[in-house]
PDB file of N, CA and C in Angstrom:
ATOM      1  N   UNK A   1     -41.882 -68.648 -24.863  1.00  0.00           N
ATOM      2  CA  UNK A   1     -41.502 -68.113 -26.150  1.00  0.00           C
ATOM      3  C   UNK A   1     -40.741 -69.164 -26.942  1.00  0.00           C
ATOM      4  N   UNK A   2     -40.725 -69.116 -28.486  1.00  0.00           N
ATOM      5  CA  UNK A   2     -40.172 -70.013 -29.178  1.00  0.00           C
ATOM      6  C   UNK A   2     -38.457 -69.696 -29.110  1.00  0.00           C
ATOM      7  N   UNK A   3     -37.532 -70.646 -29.264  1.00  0.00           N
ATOM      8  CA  UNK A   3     -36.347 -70.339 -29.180  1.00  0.00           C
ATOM      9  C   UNK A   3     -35.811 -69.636 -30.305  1.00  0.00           C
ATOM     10  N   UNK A   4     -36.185 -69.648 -31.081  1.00  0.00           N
ATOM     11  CA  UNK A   4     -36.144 -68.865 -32.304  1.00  0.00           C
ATOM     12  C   UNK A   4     -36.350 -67.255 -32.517  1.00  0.00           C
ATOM     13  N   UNK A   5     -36.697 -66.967 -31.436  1.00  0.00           N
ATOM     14  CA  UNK A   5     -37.204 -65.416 -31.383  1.00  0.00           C
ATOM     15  C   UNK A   5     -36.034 -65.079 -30.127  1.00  0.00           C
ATOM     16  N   UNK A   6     -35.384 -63.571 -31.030  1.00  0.00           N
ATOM     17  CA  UNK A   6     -34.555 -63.101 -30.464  1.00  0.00           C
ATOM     18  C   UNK A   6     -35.158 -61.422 -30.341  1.00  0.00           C
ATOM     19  N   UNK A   7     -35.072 -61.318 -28.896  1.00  0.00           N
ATOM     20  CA  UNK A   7     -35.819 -59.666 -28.820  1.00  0.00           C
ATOM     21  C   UNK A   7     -34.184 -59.021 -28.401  1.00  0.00           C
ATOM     22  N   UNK A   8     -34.812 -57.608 -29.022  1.00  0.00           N
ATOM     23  CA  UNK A   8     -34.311 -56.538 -28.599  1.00  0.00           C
ATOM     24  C   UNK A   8     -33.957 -55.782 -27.278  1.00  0.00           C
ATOM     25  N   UNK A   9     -32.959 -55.311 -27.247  1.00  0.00           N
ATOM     26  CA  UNK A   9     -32.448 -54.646 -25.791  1.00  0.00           C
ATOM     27  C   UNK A   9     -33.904 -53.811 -25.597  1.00  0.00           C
ATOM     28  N   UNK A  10     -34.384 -52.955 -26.473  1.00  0.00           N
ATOM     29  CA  UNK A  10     -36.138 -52.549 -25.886  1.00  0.00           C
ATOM     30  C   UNK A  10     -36.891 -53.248 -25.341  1.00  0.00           C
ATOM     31  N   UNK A  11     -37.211 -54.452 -26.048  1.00  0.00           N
ATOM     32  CA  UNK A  11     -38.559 -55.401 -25.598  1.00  0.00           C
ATOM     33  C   UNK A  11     -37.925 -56.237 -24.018  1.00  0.00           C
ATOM     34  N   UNK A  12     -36.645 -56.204 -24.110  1.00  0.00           N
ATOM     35  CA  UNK A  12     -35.692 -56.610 -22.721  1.00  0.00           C
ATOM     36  C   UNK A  12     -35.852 -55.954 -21.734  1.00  0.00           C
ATOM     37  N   UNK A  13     -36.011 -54.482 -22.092  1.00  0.00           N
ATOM     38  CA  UNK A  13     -36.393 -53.369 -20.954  1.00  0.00           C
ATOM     39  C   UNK A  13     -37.884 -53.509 -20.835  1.00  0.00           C
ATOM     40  N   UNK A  14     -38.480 -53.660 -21.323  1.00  0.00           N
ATOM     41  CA  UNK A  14     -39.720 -53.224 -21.439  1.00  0.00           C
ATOM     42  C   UNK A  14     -40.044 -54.628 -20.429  1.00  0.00           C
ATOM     43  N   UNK A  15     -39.842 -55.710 -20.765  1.00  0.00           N
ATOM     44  CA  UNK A  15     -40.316 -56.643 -20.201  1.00  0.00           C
ATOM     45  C   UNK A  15     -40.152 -56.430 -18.564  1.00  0.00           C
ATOM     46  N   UNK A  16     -38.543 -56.183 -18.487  1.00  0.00           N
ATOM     47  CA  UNK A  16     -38.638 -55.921 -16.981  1.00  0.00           C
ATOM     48  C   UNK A  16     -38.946 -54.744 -16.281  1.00  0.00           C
ATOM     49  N   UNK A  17     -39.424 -53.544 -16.800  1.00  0.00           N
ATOM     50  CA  UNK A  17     -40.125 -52.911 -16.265  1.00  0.00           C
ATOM     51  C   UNK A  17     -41.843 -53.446 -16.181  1.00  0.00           C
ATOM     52  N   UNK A  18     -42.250 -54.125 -16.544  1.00  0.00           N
ATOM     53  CA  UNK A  18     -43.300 -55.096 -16.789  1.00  0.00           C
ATOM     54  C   UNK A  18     -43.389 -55.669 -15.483  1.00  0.00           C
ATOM     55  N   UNK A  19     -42.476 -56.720 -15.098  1.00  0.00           N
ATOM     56  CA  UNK A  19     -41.718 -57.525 -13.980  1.00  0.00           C
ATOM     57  C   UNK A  19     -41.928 -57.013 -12.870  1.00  0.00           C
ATOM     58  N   UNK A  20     -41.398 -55.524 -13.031  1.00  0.00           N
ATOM     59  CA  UNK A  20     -41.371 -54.669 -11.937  1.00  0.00           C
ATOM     60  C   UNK A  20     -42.277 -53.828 -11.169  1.00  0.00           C
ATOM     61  N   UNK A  21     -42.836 -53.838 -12.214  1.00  0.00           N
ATOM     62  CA  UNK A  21     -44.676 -53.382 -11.624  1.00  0.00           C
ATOM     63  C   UNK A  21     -45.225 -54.615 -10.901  1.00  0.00           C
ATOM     64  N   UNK A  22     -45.425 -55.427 -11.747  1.00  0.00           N
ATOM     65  CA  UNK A  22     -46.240 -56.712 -11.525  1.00  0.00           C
ATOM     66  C   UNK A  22     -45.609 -56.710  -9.724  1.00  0.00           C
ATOM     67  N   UNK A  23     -44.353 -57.020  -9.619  1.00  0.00           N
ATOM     68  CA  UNK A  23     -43.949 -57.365  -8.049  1.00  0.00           C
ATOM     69  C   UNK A  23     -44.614 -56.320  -7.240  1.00  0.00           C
ATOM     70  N   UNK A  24     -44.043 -54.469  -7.900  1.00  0.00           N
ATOM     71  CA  UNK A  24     -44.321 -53.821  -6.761  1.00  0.00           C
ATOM     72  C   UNK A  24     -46.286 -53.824  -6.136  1.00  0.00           C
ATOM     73  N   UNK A  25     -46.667 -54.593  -7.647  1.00  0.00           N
ATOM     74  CA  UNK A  25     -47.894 -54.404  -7.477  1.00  0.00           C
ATOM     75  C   UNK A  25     -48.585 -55.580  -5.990  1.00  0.00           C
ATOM     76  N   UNK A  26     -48.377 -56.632  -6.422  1.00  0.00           N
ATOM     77  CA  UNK A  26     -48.068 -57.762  -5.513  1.00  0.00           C
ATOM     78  C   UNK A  26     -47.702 -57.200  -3.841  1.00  0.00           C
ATOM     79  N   UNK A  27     -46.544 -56.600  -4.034  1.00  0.00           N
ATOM     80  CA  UNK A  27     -45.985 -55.974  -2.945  1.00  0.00           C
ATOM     81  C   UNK A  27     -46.889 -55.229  -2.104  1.00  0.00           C
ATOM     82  N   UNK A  28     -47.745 -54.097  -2.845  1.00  0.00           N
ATOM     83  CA  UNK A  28     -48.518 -53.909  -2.331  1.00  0.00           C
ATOM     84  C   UNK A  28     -50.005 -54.246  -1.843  1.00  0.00           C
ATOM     85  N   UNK A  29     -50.343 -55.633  -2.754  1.00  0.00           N
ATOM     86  CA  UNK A  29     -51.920 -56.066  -1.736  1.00  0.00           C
ATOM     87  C   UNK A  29     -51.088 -56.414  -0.801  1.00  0.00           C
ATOM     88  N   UNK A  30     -50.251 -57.467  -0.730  1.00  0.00           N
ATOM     89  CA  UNK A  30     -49.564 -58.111   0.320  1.00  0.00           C
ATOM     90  C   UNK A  30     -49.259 -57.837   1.801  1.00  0.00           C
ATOM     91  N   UNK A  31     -49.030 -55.991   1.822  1.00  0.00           N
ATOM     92  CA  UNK A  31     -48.644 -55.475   2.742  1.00  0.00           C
ATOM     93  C   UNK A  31     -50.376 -54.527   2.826  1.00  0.00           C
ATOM     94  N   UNK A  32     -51.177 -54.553   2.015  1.00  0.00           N
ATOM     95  CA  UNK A  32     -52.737 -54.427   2.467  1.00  0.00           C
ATOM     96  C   UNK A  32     -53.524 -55.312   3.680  1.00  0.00           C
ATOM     97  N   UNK A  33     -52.955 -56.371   2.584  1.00  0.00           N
ATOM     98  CA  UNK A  33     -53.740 -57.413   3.827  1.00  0.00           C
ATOM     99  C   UNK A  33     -53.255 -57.779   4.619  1.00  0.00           C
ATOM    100  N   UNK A  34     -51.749 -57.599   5.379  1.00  0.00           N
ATOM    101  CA  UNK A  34     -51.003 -57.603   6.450  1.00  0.00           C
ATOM    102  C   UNK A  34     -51.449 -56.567   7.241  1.00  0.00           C
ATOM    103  N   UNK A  35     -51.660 -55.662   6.756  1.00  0.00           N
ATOM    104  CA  UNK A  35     -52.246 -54.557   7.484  1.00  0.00           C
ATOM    105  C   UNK A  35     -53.787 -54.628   8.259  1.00  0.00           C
ATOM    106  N   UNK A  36     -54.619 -55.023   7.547  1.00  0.00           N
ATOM    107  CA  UNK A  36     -56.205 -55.454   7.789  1.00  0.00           C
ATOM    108  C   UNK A  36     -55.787 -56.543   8.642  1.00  0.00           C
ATOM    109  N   UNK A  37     -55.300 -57.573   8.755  1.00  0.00           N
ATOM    110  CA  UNK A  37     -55.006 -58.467   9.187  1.00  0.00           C
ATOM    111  C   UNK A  37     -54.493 -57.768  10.927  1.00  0.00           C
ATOM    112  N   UNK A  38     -53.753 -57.351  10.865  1.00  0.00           N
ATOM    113  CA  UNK A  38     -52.780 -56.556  12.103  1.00  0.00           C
ATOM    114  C   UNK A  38     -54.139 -55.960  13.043  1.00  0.00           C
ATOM    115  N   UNK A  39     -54.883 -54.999  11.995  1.00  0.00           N
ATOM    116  CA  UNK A  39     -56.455 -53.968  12.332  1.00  0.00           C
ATOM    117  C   UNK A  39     -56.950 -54.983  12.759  1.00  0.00           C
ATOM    118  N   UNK A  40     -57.505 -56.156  12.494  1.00  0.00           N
ATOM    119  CA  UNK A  40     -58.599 -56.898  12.594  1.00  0.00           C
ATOM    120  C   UNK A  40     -58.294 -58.524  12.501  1.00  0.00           C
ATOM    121  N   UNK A  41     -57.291 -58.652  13.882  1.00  0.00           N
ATOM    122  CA  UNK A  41     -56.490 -60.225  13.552  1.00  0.00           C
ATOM    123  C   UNK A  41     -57.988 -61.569  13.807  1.00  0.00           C
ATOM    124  N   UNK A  42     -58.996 -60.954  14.282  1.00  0.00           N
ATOM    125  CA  UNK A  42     -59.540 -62.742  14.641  1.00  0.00           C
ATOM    126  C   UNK A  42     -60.756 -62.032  13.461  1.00  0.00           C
ATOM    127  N   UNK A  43     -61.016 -61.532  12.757  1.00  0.00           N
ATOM    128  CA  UNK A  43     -61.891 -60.994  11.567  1.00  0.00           C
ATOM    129  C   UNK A  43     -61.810 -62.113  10.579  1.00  0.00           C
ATOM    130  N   UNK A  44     -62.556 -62.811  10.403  1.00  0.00           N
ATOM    131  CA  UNK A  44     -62.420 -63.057   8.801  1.00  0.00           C
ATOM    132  C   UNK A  44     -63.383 -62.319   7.929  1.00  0.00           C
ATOM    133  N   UNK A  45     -63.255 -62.900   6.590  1.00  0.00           N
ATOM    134  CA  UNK A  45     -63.969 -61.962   5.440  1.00  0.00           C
ATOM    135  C   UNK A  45     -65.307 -62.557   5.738  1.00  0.00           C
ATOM    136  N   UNK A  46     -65.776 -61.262   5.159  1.00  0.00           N
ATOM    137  CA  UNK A  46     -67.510 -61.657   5.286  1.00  0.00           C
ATOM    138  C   UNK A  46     -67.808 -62.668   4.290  1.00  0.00           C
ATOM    139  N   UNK A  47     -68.670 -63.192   4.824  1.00  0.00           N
ATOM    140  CA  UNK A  47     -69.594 -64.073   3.383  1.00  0.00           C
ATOM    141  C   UNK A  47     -70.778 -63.159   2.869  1.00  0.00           C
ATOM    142  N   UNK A  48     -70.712 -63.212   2.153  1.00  0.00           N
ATOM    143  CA  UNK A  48     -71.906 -62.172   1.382  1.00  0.00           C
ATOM    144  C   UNK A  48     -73.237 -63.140   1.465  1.00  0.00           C
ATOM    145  N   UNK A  49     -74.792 -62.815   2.330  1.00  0.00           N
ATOM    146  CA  UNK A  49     -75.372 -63.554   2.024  1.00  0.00           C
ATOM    147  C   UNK A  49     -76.685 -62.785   1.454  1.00  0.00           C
ATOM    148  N   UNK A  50     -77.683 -63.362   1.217  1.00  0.00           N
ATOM    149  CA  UNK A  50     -78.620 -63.252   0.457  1.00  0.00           C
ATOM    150  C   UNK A  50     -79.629 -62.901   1.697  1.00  0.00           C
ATOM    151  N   UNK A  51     -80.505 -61.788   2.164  1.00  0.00           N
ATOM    152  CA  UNK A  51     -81.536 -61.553   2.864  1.00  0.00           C
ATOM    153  C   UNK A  51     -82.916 -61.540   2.544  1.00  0.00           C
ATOM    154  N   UNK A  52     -83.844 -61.934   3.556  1.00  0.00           N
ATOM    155  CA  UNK A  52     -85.450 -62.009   3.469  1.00  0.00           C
ATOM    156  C   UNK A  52     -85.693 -60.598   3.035  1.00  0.00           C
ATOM    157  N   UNK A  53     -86.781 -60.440   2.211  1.00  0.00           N
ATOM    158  CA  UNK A  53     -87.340 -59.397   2.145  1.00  0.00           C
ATOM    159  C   UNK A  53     -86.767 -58.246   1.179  1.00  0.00           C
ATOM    160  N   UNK A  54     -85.705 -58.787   0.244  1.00  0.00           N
ATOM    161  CA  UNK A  54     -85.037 -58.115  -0.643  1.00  0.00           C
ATOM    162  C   UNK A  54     -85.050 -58.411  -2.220  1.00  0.00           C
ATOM    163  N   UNK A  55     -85.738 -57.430  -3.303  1.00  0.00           N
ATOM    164  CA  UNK A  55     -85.774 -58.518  -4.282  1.00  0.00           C
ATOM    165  C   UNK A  55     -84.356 -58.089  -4.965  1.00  0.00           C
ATOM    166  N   UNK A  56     -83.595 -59.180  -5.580  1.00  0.00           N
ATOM    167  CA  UNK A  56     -82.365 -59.255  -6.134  1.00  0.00           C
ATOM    168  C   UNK A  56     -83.031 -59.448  -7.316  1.00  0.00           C
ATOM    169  N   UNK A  57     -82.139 -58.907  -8.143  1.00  0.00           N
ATOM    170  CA  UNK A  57     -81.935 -58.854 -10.198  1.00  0.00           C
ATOM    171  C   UNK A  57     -80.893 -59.582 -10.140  1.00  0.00           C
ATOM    172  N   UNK A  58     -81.273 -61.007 -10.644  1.00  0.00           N
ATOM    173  CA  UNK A  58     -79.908 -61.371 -11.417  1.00  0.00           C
ATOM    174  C   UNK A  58     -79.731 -61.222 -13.278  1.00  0.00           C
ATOM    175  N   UNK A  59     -79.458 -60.583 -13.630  1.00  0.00           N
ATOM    176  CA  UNK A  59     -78.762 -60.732 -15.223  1.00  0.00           C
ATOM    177  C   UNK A  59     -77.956 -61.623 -16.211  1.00  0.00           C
ATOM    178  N   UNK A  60     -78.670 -62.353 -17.083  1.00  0.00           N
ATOM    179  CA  UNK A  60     -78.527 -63.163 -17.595  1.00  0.00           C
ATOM    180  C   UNK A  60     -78.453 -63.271 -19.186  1.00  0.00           C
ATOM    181  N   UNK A  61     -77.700 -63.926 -20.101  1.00  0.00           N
ATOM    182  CA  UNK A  61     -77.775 -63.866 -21.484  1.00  0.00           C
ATOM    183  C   UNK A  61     -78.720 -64.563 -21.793  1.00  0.00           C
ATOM    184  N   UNK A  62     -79.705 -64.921 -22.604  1.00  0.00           N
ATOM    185  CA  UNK A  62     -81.140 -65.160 -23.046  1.00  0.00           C
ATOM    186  C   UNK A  62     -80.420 -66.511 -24.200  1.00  0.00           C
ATOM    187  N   UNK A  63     -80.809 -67.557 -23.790  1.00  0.00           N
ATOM    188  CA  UNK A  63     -80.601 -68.980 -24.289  1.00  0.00           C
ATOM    189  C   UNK A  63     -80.646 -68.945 -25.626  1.00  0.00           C
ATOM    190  N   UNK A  64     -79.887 -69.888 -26.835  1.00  0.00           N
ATOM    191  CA  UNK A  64     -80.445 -69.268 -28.363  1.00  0.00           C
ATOM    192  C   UNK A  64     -81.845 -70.493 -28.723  1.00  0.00           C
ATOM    193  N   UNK A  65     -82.208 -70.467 -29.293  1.00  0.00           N
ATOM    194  CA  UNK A  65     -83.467 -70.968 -29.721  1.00  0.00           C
ATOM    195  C   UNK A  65     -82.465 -72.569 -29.766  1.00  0.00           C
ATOM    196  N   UNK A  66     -81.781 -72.885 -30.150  1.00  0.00           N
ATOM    197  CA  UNK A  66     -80.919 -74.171 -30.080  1.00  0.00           C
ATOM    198  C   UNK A  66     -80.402 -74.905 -28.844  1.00  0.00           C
ATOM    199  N   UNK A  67     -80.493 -74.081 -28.014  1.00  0.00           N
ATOM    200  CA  UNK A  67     -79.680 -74.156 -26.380  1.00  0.00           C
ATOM    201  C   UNK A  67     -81.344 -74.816 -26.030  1.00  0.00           C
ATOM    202  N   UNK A  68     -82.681 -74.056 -26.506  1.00  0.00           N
ATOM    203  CA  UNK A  68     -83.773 -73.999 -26.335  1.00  0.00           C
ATOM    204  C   UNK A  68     -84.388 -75.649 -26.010  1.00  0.00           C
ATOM    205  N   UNK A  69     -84.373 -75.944 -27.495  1.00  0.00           N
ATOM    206  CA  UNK A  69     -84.722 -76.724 -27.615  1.00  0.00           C
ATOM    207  C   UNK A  69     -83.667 -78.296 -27.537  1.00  0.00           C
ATOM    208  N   UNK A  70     -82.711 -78.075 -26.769  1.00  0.00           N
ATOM    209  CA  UNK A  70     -82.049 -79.126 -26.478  1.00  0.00           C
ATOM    210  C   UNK A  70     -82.318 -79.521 -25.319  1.00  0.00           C
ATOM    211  N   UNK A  71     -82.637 -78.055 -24.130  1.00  0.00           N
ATOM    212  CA  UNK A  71     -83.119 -78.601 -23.478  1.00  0.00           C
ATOM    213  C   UNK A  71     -84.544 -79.098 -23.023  1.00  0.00           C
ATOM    214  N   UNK A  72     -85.218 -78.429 -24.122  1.00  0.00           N
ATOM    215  CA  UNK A  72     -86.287 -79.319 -23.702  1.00  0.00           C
ATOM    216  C   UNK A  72     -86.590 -81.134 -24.188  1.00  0.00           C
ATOM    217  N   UNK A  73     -85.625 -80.936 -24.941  1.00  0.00           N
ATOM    218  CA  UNK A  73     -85.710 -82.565 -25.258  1.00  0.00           C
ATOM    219  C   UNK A  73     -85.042 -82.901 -24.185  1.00  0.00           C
ATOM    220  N   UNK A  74     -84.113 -82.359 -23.437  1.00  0.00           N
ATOM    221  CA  UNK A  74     -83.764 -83.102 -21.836  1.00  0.00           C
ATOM    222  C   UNK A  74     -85.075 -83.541 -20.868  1.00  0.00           C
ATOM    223  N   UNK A  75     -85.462 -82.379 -21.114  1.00  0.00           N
ATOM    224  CA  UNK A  75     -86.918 -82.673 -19.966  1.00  0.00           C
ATOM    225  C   UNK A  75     -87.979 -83.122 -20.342  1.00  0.00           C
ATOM    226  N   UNK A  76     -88.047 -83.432 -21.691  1.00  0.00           N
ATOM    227  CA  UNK A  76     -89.134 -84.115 -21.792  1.00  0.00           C
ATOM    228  C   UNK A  76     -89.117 -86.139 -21.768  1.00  0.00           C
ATOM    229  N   UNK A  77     -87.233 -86.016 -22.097  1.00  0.00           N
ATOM    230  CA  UNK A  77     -86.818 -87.570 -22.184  1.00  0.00           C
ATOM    231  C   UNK A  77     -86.845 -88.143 -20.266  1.00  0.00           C
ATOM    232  N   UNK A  78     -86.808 -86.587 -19.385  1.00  0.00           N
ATOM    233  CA  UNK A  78     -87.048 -86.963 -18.130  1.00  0.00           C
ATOM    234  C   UNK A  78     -85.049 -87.200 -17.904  1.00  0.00           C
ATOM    235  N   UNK A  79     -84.535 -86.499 -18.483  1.00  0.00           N
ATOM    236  CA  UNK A  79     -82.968 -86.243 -17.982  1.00  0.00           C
ATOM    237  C   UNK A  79     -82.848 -85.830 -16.835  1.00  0.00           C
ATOM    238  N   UNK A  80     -83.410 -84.016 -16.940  1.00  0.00           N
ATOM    239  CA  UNK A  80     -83.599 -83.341 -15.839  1.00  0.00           C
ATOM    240  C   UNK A  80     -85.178 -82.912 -15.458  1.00  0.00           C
ATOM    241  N   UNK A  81     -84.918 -82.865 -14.049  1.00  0.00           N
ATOM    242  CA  UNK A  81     -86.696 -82.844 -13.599  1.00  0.00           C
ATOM    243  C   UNK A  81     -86.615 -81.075 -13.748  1.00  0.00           C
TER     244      UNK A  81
END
């Protein structure tokens, strides 16, 4: 914040009830994954992988006609194969 800005005994409260979530929030993954951890000490997290025989959708934003044709002047100068 600029030194110039002087808040109010409200925005003072407000902030540290702010503060105070944020920790208890913290507080609690913390003591989540202490817990899973305790359940399941030689576990690690899965890796998510990709299987045979499954078709996946990936979703994508659609290139603009400019994105388009930049890259095809990449591939046609032989930038990218």
């Amino acid at each position: 914040m600029s030194p110039g800005i002087v808040l109010s005994s409200k925005d003072l409260e407000k902030q540290a009830k702010k503060r105070e979530k944020e920790e208890r929030k913290q507080g609690k993954y913390e003591r989540k994954r202490e817990k899973r951890e305790r359940k399941h000490p030689d576990k690690e997290p899965k890796k998510r992988k990709l299987k045979k025989g499954i078709l996946y959708l990936m979703i994508v934003n659609m290139p603009s006609e400019d994105e388009m044709e930049s890259a095809r002047g990449l591939v046609e100068r032989g930038v990218v194969a």
